[in-house]
N, C-alpha and C. Protein backbone atom coordinates (compact mmCIF):
# COMPACT_ATOMS: atom_id res chain seq x y z
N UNK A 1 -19.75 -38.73 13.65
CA UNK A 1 -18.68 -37.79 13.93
C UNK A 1 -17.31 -38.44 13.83
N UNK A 2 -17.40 -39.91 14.19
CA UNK A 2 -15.83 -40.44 13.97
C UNK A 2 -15.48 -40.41 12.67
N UNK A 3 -16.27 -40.59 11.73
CA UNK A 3 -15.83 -40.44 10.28
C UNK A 3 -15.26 -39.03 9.87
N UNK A 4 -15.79 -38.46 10.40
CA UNK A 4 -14.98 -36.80 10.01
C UNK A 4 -13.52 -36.68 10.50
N UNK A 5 -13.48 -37.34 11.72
CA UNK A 5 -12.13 -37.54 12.14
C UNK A 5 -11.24 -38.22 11.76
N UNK A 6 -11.66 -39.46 10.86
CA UNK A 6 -10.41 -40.04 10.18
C UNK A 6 -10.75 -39.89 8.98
N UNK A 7 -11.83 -38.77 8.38
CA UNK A 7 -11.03 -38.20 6.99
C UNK A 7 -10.12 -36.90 6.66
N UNK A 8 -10.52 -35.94 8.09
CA UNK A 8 -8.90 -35.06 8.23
C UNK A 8 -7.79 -35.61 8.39
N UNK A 9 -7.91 -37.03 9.26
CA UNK A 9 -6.42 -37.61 9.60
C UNK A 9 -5.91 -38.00 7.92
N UNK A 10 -6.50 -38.72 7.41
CA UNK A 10 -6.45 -39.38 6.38
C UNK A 10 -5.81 -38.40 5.16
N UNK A 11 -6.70 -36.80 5.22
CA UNK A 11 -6.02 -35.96 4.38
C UNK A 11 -4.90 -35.81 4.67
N UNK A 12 -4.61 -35.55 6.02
CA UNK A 12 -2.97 -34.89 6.61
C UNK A 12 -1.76 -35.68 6.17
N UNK A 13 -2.07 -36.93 6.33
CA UNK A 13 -1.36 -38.02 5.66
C UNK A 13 -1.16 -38.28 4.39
N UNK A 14 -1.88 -37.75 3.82
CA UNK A 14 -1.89 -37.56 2.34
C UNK A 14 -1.04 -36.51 1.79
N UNK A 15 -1.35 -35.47 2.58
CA UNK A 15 -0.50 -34.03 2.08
C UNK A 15 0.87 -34.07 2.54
N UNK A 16 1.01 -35.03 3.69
CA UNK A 16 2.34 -35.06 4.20
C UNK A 16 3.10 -36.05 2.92
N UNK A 17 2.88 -36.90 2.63
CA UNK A 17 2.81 -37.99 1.77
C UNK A 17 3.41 -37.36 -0.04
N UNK A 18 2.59 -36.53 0.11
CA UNK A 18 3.19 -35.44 -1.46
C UNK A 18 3.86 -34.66 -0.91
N UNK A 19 4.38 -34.33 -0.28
CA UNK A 19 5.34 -33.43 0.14
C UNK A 19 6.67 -33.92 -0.45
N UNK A 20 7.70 -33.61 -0.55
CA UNK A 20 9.02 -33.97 -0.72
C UNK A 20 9.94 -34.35 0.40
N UNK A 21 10.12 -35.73 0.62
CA UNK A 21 11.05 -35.83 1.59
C UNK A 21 11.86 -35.32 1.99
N UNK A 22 12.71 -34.35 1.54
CA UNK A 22 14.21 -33.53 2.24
C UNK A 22 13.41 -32.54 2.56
N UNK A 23 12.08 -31.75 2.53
CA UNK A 23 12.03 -30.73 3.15
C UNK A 23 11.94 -29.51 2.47
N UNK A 24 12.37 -29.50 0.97
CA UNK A 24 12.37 -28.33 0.42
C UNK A 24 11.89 -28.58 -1.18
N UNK A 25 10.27 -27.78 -1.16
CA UNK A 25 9.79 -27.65 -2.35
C UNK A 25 10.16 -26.91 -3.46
N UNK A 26 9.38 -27.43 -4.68
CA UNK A 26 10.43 -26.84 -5.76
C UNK A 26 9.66 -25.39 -6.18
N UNK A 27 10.36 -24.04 -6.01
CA UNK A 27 10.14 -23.17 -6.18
C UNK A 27 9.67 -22.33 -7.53
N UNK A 28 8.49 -21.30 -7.20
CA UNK A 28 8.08 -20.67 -8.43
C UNK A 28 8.89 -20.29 -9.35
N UNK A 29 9.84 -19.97 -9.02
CA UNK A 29 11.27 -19.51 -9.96
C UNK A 29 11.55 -20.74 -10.60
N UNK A 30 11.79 -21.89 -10.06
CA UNK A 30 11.89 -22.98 -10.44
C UNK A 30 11.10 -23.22 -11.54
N UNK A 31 9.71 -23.24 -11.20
CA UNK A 31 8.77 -24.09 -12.45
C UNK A 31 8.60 -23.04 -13.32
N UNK A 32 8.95 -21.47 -13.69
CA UNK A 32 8.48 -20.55 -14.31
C UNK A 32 9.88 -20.59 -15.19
N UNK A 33 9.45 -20.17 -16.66
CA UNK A 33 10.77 -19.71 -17.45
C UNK A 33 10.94 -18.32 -17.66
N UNK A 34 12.24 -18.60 -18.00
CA UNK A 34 12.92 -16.87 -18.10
C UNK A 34 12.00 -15.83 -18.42
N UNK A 35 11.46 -15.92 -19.94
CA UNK A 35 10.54 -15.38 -20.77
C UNK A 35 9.85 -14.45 -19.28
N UNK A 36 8.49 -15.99 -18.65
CA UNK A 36 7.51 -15.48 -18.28
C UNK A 36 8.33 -14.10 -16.55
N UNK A 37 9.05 -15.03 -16.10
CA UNK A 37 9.68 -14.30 -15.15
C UNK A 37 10.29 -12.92 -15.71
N UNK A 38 10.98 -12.00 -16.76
CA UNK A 38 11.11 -11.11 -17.20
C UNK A 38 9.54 -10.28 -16.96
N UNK A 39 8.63 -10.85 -17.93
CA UNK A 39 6.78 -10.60 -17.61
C UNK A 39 6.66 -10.08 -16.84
N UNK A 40 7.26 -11.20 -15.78
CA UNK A 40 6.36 -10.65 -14.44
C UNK A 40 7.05 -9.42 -13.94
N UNK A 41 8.63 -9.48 -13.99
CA UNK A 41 9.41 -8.29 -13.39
C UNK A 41 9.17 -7.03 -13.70
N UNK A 42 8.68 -6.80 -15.22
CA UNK A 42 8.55 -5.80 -15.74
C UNK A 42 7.21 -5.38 -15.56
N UNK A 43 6.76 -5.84 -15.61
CA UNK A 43 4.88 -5.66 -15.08
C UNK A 43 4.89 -5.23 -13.46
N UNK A 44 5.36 -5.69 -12.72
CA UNK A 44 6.01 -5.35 -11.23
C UNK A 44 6.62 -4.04 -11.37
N UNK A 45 7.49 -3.81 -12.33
CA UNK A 45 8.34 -2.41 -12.46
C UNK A 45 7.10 -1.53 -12.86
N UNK A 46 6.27 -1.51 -13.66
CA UNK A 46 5.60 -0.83 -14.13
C UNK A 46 4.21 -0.55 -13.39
N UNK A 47 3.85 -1.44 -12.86
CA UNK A 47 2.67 -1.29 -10.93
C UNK A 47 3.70 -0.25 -9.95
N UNK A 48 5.12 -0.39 -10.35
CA UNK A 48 5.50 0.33 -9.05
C UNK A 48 5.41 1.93 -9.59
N UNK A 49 6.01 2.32 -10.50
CA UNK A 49 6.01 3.33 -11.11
C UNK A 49 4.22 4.22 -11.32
N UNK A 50 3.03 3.33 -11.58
CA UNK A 50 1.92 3.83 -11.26
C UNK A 50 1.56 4.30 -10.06
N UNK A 51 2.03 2.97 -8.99
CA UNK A 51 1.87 3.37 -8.13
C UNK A 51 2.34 4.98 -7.14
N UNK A 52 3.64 5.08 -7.29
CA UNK A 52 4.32 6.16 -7.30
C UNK A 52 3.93 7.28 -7.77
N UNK A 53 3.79 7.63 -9.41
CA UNK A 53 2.71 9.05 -9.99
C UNK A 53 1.65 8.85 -9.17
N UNK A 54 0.97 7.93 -8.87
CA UNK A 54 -0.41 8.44 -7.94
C UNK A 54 -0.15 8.94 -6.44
N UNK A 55 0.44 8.31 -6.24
CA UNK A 55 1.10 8.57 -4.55
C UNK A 55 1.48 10.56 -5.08
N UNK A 56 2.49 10.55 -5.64
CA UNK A 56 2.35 11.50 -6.18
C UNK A 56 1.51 12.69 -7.11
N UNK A 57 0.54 12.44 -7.22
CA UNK A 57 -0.43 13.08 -8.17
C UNK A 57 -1.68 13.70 -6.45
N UNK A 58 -1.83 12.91 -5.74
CA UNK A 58 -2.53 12.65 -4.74
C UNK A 58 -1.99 13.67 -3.54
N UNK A 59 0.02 13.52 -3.29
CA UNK A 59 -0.10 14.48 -3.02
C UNK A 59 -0.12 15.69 -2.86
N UNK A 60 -0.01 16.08 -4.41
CA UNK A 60 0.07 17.49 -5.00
C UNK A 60 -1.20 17.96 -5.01
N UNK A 61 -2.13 17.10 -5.14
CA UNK A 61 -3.67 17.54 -5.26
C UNK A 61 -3.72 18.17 -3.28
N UNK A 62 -3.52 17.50 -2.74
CA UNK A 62 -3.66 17.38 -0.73
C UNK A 62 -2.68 19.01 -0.84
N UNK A 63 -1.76 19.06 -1.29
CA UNK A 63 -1.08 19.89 -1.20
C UNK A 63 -1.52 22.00 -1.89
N UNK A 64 -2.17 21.24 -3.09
CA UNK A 64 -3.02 22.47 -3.19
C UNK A 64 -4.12 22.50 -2.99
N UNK A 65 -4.95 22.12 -2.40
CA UNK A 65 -6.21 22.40 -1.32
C UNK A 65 -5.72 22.98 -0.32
N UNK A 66 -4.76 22.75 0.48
CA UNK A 66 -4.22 23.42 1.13
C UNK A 66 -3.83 24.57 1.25
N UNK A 67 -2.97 24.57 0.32
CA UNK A 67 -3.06 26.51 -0.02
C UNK A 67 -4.61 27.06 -0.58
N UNK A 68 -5.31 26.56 -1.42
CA UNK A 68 -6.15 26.97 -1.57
C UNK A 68 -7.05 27.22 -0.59
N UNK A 69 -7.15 26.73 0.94
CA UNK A 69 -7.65 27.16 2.11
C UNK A 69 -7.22 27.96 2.86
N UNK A 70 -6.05 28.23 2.67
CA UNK A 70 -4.86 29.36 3.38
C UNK A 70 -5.57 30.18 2.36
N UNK A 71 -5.48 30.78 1.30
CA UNK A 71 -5.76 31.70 0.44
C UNK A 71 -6.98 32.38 0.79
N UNK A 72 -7.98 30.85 1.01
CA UNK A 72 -9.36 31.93 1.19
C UNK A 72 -9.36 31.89 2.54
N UNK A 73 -8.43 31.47 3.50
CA UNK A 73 -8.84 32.08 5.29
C UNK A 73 -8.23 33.17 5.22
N UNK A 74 -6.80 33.54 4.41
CA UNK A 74 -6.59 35.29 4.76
C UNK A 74 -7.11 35.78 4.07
N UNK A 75 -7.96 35.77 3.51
CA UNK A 75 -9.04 36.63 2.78
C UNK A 75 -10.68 36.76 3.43
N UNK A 76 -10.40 36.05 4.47
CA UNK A 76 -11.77 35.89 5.30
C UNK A 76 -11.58 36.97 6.75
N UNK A 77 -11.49 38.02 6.60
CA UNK A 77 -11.43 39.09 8.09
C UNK A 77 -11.79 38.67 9.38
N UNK A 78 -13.01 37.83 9.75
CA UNK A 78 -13.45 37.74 10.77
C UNK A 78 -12.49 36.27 11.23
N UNK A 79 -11.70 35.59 10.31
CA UNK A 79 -10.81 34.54 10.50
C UNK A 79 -9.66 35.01 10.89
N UNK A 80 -8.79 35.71 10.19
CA UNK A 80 -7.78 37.23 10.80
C UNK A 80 -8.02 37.63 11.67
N UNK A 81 -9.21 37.91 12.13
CA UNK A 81 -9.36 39.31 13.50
C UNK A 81 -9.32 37.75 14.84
N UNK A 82 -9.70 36.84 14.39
CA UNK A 82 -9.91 35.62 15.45
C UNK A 82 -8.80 35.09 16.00
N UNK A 83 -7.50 35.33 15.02
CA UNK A 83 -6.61 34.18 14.82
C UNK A 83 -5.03 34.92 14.86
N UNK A 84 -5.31 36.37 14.66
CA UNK A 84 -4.37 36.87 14.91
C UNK A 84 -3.58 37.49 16.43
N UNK A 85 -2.53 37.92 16.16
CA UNK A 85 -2.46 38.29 17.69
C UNK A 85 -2.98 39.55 18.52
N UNK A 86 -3.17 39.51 19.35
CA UNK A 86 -4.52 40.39 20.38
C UNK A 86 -3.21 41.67 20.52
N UNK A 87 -1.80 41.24 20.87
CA UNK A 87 -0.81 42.25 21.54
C UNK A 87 -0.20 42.91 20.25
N UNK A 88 -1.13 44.11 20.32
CA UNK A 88 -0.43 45.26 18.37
C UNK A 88 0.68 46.27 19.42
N UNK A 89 1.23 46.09 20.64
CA UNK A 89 2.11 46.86 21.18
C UNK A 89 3.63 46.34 20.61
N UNK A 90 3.32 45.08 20.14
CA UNK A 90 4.90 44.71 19.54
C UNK A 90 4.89 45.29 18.04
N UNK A 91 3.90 45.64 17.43
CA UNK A 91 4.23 46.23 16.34
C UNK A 91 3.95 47.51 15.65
N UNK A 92 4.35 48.32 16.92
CA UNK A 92 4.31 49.82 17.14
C UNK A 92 5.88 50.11 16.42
């Protein structure tokens, strides 16, 4: 079991070791060129925009089921006679 313990120590020291002394690694923007970074932005623009028509497509579909259940409950009488109001003296 002591050997397991000084080969995590041993890694930590290692990773600390490749690290960059001041503290601040060199960033994806950094190692990526223009070209591929355009790629990626536009591919990002274009996930968002799918994403969106479906968000949208999804809830137009939610949206007419909906009426389409309104449609067939006032067309269902015994759903009307249940659901409507009991007092027909206000609409004398």
């Amino acid at each position: 079991m002591a050997k397991k313990g000084r080969q995590s120590a041993g890694a930590a020291k290692s990773r600390s070791a490749s690290s960059n002394g001041d503290g601040t690694g060199t960033t994806l923007k950094e190692l990526l060129g223009a070209d591929v970074l355009d790629k990626l932005q536009a591919k990002a623009g274009e996930l968002k925009q799918e994403q969106a028509k479906r968000e949208d497509q999804e809830r137009k579909e939610k949206e007419e089921a909906r009426r389409q259940e309104q449609k067939r409950l006032e067309n269902d009488f015994s759903y009307l006679l249940n659901n409507s109001d009991s007092d027909w003296s206000k609409y004398k």
